[in-house]
Protein backbone atom coordinates (compact mmCIF):
# COMPACT_ATOMS: atom_id res chain seq x y z
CA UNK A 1 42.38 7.12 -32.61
CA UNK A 2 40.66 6.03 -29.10
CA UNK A 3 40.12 2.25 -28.66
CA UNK A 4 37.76 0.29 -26.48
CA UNK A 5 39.62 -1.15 -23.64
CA UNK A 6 39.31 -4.79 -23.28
CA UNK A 7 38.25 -4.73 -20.01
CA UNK A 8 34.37 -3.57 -20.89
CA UNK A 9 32.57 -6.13 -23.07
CA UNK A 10 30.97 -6.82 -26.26
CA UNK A 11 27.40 -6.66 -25.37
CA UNK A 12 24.16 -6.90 -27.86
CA UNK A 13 20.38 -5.54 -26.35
CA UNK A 14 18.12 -7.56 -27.98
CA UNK A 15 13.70 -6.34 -27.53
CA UNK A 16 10.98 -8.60 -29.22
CA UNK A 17 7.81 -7.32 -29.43
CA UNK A 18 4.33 -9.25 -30.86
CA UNK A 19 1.30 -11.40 -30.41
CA UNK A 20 2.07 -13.99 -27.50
CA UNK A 21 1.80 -17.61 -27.98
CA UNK A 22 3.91 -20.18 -26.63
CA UNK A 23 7.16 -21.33 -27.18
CA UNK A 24 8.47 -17.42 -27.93
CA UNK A 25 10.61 -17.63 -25.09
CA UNK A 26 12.28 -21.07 -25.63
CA UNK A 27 13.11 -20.15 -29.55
CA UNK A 28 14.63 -16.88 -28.71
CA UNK A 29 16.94 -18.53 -26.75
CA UNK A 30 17.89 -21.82 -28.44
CA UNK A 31 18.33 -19.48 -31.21
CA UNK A 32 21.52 -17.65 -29.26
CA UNK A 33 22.35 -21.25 -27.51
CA UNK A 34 25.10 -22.65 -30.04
CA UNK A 35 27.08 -19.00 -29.62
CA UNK A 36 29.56 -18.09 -26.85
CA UNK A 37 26.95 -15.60 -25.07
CA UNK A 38 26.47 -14.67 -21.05
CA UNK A 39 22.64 -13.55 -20.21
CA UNK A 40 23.61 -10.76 -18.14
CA UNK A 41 19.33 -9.44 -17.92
CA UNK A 42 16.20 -10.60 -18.98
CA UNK A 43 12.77 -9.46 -18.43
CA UNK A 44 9.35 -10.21 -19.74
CA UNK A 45 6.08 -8.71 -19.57
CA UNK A 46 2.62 -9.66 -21.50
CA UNK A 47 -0.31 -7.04 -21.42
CA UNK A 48 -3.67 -8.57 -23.12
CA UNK A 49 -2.16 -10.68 -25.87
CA UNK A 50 1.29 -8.69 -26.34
CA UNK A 51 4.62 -9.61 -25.17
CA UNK A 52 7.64 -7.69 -24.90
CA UNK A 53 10.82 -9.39 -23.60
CA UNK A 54 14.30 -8.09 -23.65
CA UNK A 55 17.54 -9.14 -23.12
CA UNK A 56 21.10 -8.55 -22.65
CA UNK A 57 23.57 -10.39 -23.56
CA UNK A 58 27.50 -10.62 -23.50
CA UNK A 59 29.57 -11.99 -26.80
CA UNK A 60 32.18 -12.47 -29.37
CA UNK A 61 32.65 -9.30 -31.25
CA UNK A 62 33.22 -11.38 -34.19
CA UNK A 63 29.58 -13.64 -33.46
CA UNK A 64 27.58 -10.26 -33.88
CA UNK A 65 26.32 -10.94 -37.56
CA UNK A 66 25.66 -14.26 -37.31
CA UNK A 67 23.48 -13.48 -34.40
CA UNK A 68 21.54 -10.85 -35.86
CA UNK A 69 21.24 -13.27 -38.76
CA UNK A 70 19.92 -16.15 -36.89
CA UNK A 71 17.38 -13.81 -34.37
CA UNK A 72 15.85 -12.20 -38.04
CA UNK A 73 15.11 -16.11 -38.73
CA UNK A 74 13.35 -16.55 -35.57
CA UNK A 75 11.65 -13.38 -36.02
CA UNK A 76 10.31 -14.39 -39.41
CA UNK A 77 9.58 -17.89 -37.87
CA UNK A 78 7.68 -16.51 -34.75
CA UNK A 79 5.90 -13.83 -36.63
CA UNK A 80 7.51 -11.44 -33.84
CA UNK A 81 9.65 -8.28 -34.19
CA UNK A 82 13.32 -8.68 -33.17
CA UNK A 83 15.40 -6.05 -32.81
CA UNK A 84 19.03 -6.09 -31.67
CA UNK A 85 21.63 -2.93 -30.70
CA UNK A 86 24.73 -4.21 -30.08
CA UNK A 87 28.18 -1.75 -28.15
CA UNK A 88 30.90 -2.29 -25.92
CA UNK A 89 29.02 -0.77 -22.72
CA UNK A 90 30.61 -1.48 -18.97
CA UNK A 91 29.61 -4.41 -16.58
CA UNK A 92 29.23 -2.03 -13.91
CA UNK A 93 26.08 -0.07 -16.01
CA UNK A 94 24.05 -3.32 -15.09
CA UNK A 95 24.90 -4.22 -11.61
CA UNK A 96 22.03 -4.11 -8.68
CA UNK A 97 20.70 -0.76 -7.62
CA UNK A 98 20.63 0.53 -3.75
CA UNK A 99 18.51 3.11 -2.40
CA UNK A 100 15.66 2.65 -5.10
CA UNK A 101 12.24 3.76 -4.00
CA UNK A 102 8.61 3.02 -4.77
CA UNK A 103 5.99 5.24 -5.74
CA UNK A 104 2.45 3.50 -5.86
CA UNK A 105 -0.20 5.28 -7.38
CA UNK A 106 -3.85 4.48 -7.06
CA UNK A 107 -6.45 5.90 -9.08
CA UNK A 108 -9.93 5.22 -10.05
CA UNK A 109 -9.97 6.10 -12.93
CA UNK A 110 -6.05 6.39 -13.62
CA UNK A 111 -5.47 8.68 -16.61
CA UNK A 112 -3.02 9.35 -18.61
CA UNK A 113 -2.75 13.02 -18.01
CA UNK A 114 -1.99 11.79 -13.95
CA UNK A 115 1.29 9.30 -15.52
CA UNK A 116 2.63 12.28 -17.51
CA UNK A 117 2.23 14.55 -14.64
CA UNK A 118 3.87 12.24 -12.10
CA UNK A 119 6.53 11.45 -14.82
CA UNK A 120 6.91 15.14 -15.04
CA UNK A 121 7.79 15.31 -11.58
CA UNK A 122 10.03 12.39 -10.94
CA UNK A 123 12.16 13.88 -13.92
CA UNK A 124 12.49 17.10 -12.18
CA UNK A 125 13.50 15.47 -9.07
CA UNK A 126 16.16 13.57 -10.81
CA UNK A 127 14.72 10.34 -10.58
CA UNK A 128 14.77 7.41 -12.91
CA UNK A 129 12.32 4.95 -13.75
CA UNK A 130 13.58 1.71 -13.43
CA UNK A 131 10.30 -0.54 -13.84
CA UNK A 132 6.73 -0.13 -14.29
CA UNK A 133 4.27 -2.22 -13.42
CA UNK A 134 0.81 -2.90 -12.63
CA UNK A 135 -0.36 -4.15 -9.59
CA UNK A 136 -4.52 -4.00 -9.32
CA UNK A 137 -7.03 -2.97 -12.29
CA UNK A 138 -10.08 -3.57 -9.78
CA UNK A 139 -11.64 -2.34 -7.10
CA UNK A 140 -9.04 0.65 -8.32
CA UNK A 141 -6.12 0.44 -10.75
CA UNK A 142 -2.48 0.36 -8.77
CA UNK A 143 0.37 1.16 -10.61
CA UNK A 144 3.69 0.67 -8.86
CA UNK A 145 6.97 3.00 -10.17
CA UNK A 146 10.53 1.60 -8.78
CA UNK A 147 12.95 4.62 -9.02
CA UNK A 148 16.61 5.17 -8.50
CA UNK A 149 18.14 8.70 -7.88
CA UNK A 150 15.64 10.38 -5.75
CA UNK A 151 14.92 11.40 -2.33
CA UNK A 152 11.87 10.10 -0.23
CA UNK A 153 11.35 13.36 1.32
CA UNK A 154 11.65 15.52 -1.43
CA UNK A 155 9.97 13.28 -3.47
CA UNK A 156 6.70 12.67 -1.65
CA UNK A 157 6.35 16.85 -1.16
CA UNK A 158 6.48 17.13 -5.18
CA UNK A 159 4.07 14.21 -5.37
CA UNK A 160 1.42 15.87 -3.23
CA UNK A 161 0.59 18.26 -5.02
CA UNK A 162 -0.43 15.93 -8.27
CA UNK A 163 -2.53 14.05 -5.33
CA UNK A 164 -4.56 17.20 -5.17
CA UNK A 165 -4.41 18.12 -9.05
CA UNK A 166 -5.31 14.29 -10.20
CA UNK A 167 -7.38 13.37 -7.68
CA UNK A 168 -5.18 10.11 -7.38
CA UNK A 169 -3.37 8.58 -4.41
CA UNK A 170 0.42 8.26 -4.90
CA UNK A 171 2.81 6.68 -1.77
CA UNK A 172 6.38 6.57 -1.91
CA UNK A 173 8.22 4.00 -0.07
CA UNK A 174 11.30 2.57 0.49
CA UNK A 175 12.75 -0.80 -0.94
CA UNK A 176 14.65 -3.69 0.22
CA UNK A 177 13.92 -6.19 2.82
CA UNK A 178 12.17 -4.26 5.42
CA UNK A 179 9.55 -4.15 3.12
CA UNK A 180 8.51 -8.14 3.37
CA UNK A 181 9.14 -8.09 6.94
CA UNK A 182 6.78 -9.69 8.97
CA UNK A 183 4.49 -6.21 10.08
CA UNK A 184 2.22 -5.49 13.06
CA UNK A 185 -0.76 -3.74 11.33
CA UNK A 186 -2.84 -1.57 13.38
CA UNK A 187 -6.39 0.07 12.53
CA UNK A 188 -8.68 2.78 14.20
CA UNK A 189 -11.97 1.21 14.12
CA UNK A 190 -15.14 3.93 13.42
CA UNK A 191 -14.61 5.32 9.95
CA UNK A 192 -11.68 2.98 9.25
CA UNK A 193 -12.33 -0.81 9.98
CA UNK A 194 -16.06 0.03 9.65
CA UNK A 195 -18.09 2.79 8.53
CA UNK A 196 -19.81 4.40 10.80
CA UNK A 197 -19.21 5.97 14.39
CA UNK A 198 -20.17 3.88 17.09
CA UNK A 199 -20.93 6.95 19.39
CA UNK A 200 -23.60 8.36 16.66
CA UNK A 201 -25.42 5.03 16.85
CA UNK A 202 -25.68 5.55 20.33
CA UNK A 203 -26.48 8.78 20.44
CA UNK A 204 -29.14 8.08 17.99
CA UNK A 205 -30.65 5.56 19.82
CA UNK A 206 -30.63 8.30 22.74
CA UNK A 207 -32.32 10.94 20.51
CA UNK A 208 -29.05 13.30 21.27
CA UNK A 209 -27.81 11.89 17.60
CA UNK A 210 -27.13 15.86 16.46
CA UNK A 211 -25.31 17.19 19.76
CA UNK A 212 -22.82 14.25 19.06
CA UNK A 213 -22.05 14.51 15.86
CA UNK A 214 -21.67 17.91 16.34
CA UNK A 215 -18.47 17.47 19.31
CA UNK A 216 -17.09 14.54 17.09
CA UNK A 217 -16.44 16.28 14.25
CA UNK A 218 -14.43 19.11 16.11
CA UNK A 219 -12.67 16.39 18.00
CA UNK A 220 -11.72 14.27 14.53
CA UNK A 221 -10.88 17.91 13.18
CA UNK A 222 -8.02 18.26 16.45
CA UNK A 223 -9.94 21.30 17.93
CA UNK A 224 -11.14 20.00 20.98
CA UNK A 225 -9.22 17.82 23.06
CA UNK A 226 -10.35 14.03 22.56
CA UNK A 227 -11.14 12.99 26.49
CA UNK A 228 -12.62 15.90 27.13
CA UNK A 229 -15.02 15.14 24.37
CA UNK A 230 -15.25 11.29 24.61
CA UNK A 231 -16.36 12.36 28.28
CA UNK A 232 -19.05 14.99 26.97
CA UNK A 233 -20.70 12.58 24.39
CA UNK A 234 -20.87 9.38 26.70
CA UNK A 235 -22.64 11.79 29.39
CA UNK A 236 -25.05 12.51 27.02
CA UNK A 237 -26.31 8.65 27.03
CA UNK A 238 -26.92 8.71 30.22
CA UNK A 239 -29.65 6.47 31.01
CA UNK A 240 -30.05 4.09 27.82
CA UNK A 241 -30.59 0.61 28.35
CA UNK A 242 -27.84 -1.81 27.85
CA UNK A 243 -29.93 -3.46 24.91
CA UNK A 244 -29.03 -0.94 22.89
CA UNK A 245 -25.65 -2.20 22.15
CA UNK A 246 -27.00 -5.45 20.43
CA UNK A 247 -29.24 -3.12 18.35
CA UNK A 248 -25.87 -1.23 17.69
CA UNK A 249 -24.15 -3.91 17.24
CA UNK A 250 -26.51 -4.98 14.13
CA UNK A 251 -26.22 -1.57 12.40
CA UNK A 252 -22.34 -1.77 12.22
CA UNK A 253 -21.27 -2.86 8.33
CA UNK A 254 -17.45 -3.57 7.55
CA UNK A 255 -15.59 -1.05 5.12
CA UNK A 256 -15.42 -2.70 1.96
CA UNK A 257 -12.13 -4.51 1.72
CA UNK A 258 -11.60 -5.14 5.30
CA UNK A 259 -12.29 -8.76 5.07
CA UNK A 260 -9.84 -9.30 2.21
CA UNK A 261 -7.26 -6.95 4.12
CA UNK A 262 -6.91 -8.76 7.38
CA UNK A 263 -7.48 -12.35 5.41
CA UNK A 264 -4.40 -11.73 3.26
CA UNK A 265 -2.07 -9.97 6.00
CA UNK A 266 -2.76 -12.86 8.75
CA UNK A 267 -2.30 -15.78 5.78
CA UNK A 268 1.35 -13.86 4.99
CA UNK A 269 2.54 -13.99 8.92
CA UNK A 270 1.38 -10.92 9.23
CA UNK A 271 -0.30 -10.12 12.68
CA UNK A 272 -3.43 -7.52 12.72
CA UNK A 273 -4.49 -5.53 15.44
CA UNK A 274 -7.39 -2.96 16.34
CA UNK A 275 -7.14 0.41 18.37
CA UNK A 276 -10.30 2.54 19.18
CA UNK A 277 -11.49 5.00 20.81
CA UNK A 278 -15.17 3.63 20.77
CA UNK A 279 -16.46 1.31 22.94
CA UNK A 280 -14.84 -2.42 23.68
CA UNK A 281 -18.76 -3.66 24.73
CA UNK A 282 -19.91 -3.04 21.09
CA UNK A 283 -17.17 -3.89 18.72
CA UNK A 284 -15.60 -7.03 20.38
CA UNK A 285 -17.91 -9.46 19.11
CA UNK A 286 -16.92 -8.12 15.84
CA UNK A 287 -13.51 -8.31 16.97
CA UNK A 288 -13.32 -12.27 17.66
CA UNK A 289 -15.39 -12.53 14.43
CA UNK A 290 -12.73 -11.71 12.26
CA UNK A 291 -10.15 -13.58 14.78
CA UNK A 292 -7.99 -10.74 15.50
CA UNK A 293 -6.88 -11.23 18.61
CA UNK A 294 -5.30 -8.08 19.65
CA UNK A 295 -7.22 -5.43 20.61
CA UNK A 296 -7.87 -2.45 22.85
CA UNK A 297 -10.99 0.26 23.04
CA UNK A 298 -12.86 2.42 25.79
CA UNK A 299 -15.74 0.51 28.07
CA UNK A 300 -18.75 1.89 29.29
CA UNK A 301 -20.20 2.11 32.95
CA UNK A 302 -23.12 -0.28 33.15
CA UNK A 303 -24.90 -0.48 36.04
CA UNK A 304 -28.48 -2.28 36.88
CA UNK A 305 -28.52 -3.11 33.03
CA UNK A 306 -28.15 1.04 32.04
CA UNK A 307 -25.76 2.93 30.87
CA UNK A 308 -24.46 5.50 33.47
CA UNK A 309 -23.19 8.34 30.84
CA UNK A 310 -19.46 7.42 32.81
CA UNK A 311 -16.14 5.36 31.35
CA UNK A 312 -14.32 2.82 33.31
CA UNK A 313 -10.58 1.69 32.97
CA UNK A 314 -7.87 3.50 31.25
CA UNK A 315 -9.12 6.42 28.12
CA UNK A 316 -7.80 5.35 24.52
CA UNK A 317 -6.88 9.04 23.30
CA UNK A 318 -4.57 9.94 21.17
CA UNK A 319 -1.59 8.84 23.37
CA UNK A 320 -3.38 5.97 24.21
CA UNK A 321 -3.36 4.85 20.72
CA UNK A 322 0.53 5.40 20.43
CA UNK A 323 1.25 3.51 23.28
CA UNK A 324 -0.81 0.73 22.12
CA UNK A 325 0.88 0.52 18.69
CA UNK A 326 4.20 0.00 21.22
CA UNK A 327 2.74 -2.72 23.36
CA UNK A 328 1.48 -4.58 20.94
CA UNK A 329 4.99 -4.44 18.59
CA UNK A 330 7.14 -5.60 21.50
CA UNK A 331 3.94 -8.57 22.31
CA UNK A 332 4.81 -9.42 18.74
CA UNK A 333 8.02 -8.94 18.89
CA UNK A 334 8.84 -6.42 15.99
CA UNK A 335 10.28 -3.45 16.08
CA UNK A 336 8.47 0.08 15.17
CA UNK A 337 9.69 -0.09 11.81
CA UNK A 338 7.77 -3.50 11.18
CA UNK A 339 4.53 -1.57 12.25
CA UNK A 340 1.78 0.02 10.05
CA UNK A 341 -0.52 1.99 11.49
CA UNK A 342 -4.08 3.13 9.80
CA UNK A 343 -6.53 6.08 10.83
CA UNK A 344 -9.10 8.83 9.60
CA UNK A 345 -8.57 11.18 12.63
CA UNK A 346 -6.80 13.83 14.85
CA UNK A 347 -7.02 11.07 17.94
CA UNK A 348 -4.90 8.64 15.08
CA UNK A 349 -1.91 11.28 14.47
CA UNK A 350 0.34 9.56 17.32
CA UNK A 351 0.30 6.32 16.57
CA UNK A 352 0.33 7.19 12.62
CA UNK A 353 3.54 9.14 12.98
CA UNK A 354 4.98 6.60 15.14
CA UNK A 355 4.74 3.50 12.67
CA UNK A 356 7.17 2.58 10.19
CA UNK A 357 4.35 3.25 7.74
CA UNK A 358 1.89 5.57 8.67
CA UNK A 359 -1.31 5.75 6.53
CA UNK A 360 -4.62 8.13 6.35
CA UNK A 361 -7.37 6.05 5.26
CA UNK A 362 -10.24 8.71 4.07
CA UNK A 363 -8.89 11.08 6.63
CA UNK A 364 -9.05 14.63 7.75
CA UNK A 365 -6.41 16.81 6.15
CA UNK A 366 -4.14 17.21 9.24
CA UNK A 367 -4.16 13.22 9.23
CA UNK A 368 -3.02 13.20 5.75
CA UNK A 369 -0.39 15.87 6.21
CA UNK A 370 1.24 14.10 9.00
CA UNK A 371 0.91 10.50 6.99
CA UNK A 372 3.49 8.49 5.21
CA UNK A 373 0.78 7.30 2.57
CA UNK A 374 -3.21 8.37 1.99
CA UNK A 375 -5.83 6.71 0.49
CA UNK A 376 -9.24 8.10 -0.57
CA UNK A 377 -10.96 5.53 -2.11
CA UNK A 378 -12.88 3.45 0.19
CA UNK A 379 -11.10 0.22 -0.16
CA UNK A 380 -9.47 -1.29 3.12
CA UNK A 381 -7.74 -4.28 1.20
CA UNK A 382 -6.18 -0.91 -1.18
CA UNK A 383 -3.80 -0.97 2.02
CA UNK A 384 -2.14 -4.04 0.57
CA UNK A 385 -0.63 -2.69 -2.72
CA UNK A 386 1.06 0.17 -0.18
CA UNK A 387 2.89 -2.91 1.15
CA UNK A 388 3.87 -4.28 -2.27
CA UNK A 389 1.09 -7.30 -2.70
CA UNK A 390 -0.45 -7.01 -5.79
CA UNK A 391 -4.47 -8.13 -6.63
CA UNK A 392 -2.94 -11.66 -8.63
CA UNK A 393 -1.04 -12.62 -5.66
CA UNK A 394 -4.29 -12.16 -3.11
CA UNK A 395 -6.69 -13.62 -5.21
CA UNK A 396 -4.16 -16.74 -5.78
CA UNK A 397 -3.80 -16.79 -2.28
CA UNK A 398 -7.90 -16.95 -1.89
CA UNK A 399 -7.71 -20.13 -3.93
């Protein structure tokens, strides 16, 4: 006959379950106080008006029926169900995971055909669920998953696909410390940190508002080379005055969220920066609006109060973009891997794939291919439950 060694303890798993009202905690556990027992895990959660706590514990062998005796009479007294499992299980079942990874999924509406589906697929990666949890139920409802077992690369190809058959945004990220680090966040501007396209406003004001359009959507798309087309769409507003820019200016509206986003991110340490390849003469005022202090765009040729149809200075392309996510980390002074980078289009790739965390905000599909994380609602501040901040802790923060 096989016997337990003594090496691997007596241990009891004990879940209550029921309406929520205080004091639940505090009996559960003066009612195990007078006994020889470890806590060796706890956790608690309350959704609406139910709670649901469980614990394990470590004990005498020969304690096990009084305990289960005792917890029935705080059940009864709490009006609560109790329920206790008790074994001889190993120490080393319960000791703090490595490598765990987590997958953040977005949805508005979340369903629960899109949980079973993404369930479905962790369990054919080999993954385990450690924790659910929920971070946001408005503007969109943010669930966060915390997995052991699994590969981030493997994992976030199986995960597409439900993206596409859910209509749901799911991002899978890596744990530990790196992910409170203080970060360098860095946004494209047109499309991302507001909603419209600079250019088109010009060009509308110009009356060339189609012919634009038109080359910026093949250059967002990655068909035509981005300075090449920057170059053909300023010529083309040749000759406006330089009052248009305050009339621009006045038609630009933030993407909803944006406030929130850099608010929350600049309260945590966090420093925000801006990277476009529109025009610095329109979009700074904005800029020093919102306080961010760090910035870097394309400037137009004014001359005699007109606009010349030329650039001056150094073009922000693609590359330029890149290289400005790596100035501004080492002005910082973080490294890449501190650095989150957000964009819609082809000129955004670079600096997307370069950042620790990459993300396509309402992007072009190449953008999204090439991205750590994509979101398609239209909700900047949706950027913070990526980096782990839930809606509780931003709205405490606001008060």
């Amino acid at each position: 006959m096989s016997t337990v060694p003594q090496s691997e303890p007596f241990t009891g798993l004990i879940l209550l379950s029921g309406i929520d009202t205080p004091g639940i905690t505090q009996a559960l556990f003066e009612t195990l106080s007078p006994f020889a027992i470890t806590v060796l895990d706890i956790e608690q959660v309350v959704i609406r008006d139910r709670v649901i706590l469980t614990a394990l514990i470590a004990l005498d062998k020969s304690h096990a029926k009084a305990v289960e005796e005792d917890l029935n009479l705080c059940a009864a007294t709490l009006r609560v169900d109790i329920a206790i499992a008790f074994s001889h299980s190993s120490i080393h079942s319960i000791a703090a995971k490595t490598g765990l990874l987590h997958v953040i999924v977005l949805g508005n509406p979340l369903k629960p055909s899109s949980i079973a589906l993404i369930a479905k697929t962790l369990a054919e990666q080999n993954a385990n669920i450690e924790r659910i949890y929920r971070t946001a139920s408005y503007p969109v409802t943010a669930v966060e998953f915390v997995l052991s077992g699994a590969l981030q690369s493997t994992l976030r190809k199986s995960l597409a696909q439900v993206c596409v058959t859910e209509g749901i945004d799911i991002a899978v990220q890596p744990g530990g410390l790196m992910r409170w680090a203080k970060k360098l966040v860095l946004m494209d501007v047109d499309s991302t940190l507001i909603q419209q396209e600079v250019i088109e406003l010009l060009a509308a004001k110009a009356g060339v508002g189609d012919k634009v359009i038109a080359i910026t959507q093949s250059a967002m798309r990655g068909e035509i080379d981005f300075e090449k087309s920057l170059k053909e769409r300023v010529a083309l507003l040749a000759g406006l005055p330089e009052t248009v820019i305050a009339e621009v200016r006045s038609q630009i509206t933030l993407t909803p969220g944006a406030k929130t986003l850099i608010r929350t991110l600049m309260r945590l340490g966090h420093t925000v920066a801006v990277v476009s390849g529109g025009f610095i003469e329109v979009i700074e005022p904005l800029l020093k609006d919102l306080e961010i202090s760090h910035y870097r765009a394309n400037s137009l040729e004014i001359i005699d109060g007109v606009l010349t149809g030329k650039l001056t200075g150094p073009i922000i392309d693609r590359a330029g973009k890149a290289q400005t996510l790596i100035d501004f980390a080492n002005l910082v002074g973080v490294g890449l891997e501190q650095t989150i980078a957000i964009g819609d289009g082809a000129n955004d790739l670079d600096m997307i794939t370069a950042a620790g965390l990459g993300i396509a905000f309402n992007a072009k599909p190449a953008v999204i291919a090439a991205a750590d994380s994509a979101l398609s609602q239209p909700f900047l501040d949706s950027v913070l439950y990526l980096m782990g901040i839930s809606r509780e802790d931003i709205e405490e923060a606001d008060r």
